[in-house]
N, C-alpha and C. Protein backbone atom coordinates (compact mmCIF):
# COMPACT_ATOMS: atom_id res chain seq x y z
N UNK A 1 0.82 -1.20 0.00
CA UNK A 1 0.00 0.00 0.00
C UNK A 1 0.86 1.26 0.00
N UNK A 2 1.94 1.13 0.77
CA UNK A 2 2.83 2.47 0.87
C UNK A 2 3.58 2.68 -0.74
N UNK A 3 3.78 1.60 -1.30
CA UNK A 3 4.37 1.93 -2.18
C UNK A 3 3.12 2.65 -3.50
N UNK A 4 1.77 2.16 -3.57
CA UNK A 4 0.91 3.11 -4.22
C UNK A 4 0.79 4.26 -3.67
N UNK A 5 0.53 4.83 -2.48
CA UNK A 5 0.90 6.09 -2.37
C UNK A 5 2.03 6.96 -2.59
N UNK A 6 2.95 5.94 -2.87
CA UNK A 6 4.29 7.00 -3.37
C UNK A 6 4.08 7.25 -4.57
N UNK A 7 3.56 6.74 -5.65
CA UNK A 7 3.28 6.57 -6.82
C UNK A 7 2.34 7.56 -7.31
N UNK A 8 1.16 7.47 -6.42
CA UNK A 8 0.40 8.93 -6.54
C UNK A 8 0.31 9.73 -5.93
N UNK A 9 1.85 9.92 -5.19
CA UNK A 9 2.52 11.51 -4.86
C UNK A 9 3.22 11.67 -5.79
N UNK A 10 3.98 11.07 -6.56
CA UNK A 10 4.52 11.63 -7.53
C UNK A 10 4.18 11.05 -9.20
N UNK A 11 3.00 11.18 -9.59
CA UNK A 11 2.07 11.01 -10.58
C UNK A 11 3.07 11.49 -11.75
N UNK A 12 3.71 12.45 -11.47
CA UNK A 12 4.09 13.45 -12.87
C UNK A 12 5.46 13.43 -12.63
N UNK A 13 6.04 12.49 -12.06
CA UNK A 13 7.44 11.62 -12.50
C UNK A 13 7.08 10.81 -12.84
N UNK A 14 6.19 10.33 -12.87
CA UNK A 14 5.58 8.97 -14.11
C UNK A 14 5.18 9.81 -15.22
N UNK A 15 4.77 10.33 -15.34
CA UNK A 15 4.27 11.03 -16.67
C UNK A 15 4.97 11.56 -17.62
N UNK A 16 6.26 11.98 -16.68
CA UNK A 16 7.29 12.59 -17.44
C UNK A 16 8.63 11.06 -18.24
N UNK A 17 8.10 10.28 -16.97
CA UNK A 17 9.58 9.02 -17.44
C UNK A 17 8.77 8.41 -19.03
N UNK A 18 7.35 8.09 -18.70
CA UNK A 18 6.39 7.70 -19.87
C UNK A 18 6.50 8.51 -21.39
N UNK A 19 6.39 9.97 -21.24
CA UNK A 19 6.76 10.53 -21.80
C UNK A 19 8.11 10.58 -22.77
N UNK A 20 9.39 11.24 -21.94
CA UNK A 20 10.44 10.35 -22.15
C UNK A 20 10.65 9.20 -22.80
N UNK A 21 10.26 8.01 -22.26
CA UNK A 21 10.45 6.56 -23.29
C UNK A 21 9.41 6.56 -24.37
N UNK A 22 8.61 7.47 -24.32
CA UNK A 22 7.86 7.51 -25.92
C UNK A 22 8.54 8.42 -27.19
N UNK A 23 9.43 9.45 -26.69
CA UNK A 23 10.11 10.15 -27.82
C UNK A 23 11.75 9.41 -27.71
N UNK A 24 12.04 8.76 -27.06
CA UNK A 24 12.64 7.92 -27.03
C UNK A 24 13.00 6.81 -28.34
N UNK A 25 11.59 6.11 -28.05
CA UNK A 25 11.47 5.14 -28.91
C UNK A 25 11.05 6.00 -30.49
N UNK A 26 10.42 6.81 -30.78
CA UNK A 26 10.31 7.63 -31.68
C UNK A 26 11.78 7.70 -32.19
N UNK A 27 12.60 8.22 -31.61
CA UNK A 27 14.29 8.83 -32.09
C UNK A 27 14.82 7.58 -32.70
N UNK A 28 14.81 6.83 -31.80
CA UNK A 28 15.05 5.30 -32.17
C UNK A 28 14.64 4.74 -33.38
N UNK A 29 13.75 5.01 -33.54
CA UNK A 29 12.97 4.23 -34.74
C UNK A 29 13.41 5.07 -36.26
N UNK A 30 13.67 6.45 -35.68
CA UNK A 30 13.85 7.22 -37.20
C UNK A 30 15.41 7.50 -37.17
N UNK A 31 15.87 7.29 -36.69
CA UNK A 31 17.63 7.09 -36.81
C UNK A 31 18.46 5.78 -36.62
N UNK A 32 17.60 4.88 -36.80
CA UNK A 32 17.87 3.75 -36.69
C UNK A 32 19.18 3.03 -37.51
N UNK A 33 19.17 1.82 -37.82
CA UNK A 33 20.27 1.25 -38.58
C UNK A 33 19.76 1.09 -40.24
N UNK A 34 20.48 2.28 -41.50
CA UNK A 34 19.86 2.09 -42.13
C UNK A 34 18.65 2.33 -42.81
N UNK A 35 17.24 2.28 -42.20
CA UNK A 35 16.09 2.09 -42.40
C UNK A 35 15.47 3.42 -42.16
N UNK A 36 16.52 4.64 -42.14
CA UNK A 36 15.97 5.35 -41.58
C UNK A 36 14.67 6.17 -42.68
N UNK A 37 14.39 7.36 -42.66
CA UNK A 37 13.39 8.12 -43.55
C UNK A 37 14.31 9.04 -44.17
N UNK A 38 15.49 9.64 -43.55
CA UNK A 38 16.33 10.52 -44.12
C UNK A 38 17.36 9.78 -44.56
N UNK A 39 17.89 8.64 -44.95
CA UNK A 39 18.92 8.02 -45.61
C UNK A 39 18.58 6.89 -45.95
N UNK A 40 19.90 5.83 -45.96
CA UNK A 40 19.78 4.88 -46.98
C UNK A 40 19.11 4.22 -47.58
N UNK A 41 19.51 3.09 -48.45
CA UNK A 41 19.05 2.74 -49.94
C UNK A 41 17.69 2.74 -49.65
N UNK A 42 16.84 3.21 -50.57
CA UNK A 42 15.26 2.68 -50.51
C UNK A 42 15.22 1.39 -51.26
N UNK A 43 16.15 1.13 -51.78
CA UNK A 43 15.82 -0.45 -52.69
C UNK A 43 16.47 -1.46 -52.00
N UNK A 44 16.42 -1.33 -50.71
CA UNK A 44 17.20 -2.51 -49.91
C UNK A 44 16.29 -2.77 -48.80
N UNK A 45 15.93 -3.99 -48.76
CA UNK A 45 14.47 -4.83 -48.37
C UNK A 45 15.25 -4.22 -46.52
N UNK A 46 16.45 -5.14 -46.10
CA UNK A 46 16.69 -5.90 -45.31
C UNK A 46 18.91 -6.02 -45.40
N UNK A 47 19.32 -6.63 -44.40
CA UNK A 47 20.42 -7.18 -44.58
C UNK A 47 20.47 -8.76 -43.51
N UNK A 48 20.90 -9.66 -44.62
CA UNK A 48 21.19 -11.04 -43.37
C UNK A 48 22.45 -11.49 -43.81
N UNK A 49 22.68 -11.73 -42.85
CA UNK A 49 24.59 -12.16 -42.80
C UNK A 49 25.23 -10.89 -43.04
N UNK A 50 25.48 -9.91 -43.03
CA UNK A 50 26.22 -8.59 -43.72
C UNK A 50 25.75 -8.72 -45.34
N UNK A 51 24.55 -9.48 -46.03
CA UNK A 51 24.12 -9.59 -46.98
C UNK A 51 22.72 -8.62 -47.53
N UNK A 52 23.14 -7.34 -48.26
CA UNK A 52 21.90 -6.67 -48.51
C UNK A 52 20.88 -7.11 -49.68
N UNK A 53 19.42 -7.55 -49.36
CA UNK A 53 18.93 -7.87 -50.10
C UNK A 53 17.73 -6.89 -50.80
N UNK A 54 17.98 -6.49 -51.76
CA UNK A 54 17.44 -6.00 -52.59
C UNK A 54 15.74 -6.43 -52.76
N UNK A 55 15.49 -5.39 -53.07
CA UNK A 55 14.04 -5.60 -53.35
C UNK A 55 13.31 -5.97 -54.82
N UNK A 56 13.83 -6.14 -55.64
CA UNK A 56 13.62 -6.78 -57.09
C UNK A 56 14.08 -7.79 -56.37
N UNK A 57 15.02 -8.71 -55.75
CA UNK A 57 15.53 -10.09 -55.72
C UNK A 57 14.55 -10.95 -54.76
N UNK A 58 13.64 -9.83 -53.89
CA UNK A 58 12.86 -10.24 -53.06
C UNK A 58 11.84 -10.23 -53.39
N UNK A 59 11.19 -9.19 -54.72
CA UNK A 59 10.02 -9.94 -54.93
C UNK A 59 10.29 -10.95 -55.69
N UNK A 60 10.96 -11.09 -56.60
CA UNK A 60 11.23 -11.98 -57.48
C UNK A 60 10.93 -13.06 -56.86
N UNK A 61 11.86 -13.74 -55.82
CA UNK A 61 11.70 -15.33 -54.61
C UNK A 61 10.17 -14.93 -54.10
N UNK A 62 9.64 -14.02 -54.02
CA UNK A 62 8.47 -13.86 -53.52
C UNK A 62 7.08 -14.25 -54.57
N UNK A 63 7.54 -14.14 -55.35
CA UNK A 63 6.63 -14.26 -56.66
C UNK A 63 6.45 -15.92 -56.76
N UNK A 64 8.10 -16.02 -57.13
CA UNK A 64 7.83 -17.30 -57.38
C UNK A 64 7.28 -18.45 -56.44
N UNK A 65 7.45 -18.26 -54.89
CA UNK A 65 7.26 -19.38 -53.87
C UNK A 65 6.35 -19.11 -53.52
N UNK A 66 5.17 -17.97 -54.22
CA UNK A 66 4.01 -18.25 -53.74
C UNK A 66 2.88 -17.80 -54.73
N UNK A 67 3.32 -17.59 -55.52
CA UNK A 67 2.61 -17.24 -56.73
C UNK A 67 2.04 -15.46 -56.84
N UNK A 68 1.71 -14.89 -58.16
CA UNK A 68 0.98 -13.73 -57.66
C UNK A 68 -0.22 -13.76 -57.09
N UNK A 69 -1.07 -14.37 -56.41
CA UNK A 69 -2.09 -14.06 -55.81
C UNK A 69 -1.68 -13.94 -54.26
N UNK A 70 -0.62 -14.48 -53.88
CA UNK A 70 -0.30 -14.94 -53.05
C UNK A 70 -0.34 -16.28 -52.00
N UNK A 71 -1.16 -16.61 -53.04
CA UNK A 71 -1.29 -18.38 -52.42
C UNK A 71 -0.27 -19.70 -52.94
N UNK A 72 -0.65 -20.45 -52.21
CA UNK A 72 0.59 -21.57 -52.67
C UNK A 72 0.11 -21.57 -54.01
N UNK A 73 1.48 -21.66 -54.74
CA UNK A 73 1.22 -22.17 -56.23
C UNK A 73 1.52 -23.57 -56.44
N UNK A 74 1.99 -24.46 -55.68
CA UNK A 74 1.90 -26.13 -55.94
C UNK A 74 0.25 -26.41 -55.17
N UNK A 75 -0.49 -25.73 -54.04
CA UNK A 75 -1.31 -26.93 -53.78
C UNK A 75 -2.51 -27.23 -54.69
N UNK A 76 -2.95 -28.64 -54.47
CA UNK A 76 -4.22 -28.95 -55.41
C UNK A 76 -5.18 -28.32 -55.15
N UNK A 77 -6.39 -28.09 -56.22
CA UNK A 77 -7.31 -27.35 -56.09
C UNK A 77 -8.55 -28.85 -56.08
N UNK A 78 -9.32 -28.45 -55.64
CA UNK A 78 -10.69 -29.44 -55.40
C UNK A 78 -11.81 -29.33 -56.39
């Protein structure tokens, strides 16, 4: 119980730490690795292994392993 009353004596050091970790994560997200909105490649999906994969090479494997509708293109139809 003592520790909820400390909590709503000081309401607006929570509000402010909440605050805080929301522009936080904002900064984070737009200066990130890469991916940001103000820089690099827009034609680069992703990187795995130190491997950048391109986005023509990704739809391409994308096309093919699932067809354009997006459904399996091997299963049987009824």
């Amino acid at each position: 119980m003592a520790l909820i009353g400390k909590i709503r004596r000081n309401s607006w050091f929570l509000i402010v730490m909440l605050a805080l970790g929301m522009v936080a994560f904002l900064f984070m997200d737009m200066f990130g690795n890469g991916n940001s909105p103000f820089g690099g490649d827009p034609n680069t999906v992703g990187t795995i292994a130190g491997r950048q994969i391109n986005i023509q090479e990704f739809e391409a494997k994308n096309t093919f392993r699932f067809g354009r509708n997006g459904g399996d293109t091997y299963a049987q139809k009824s």
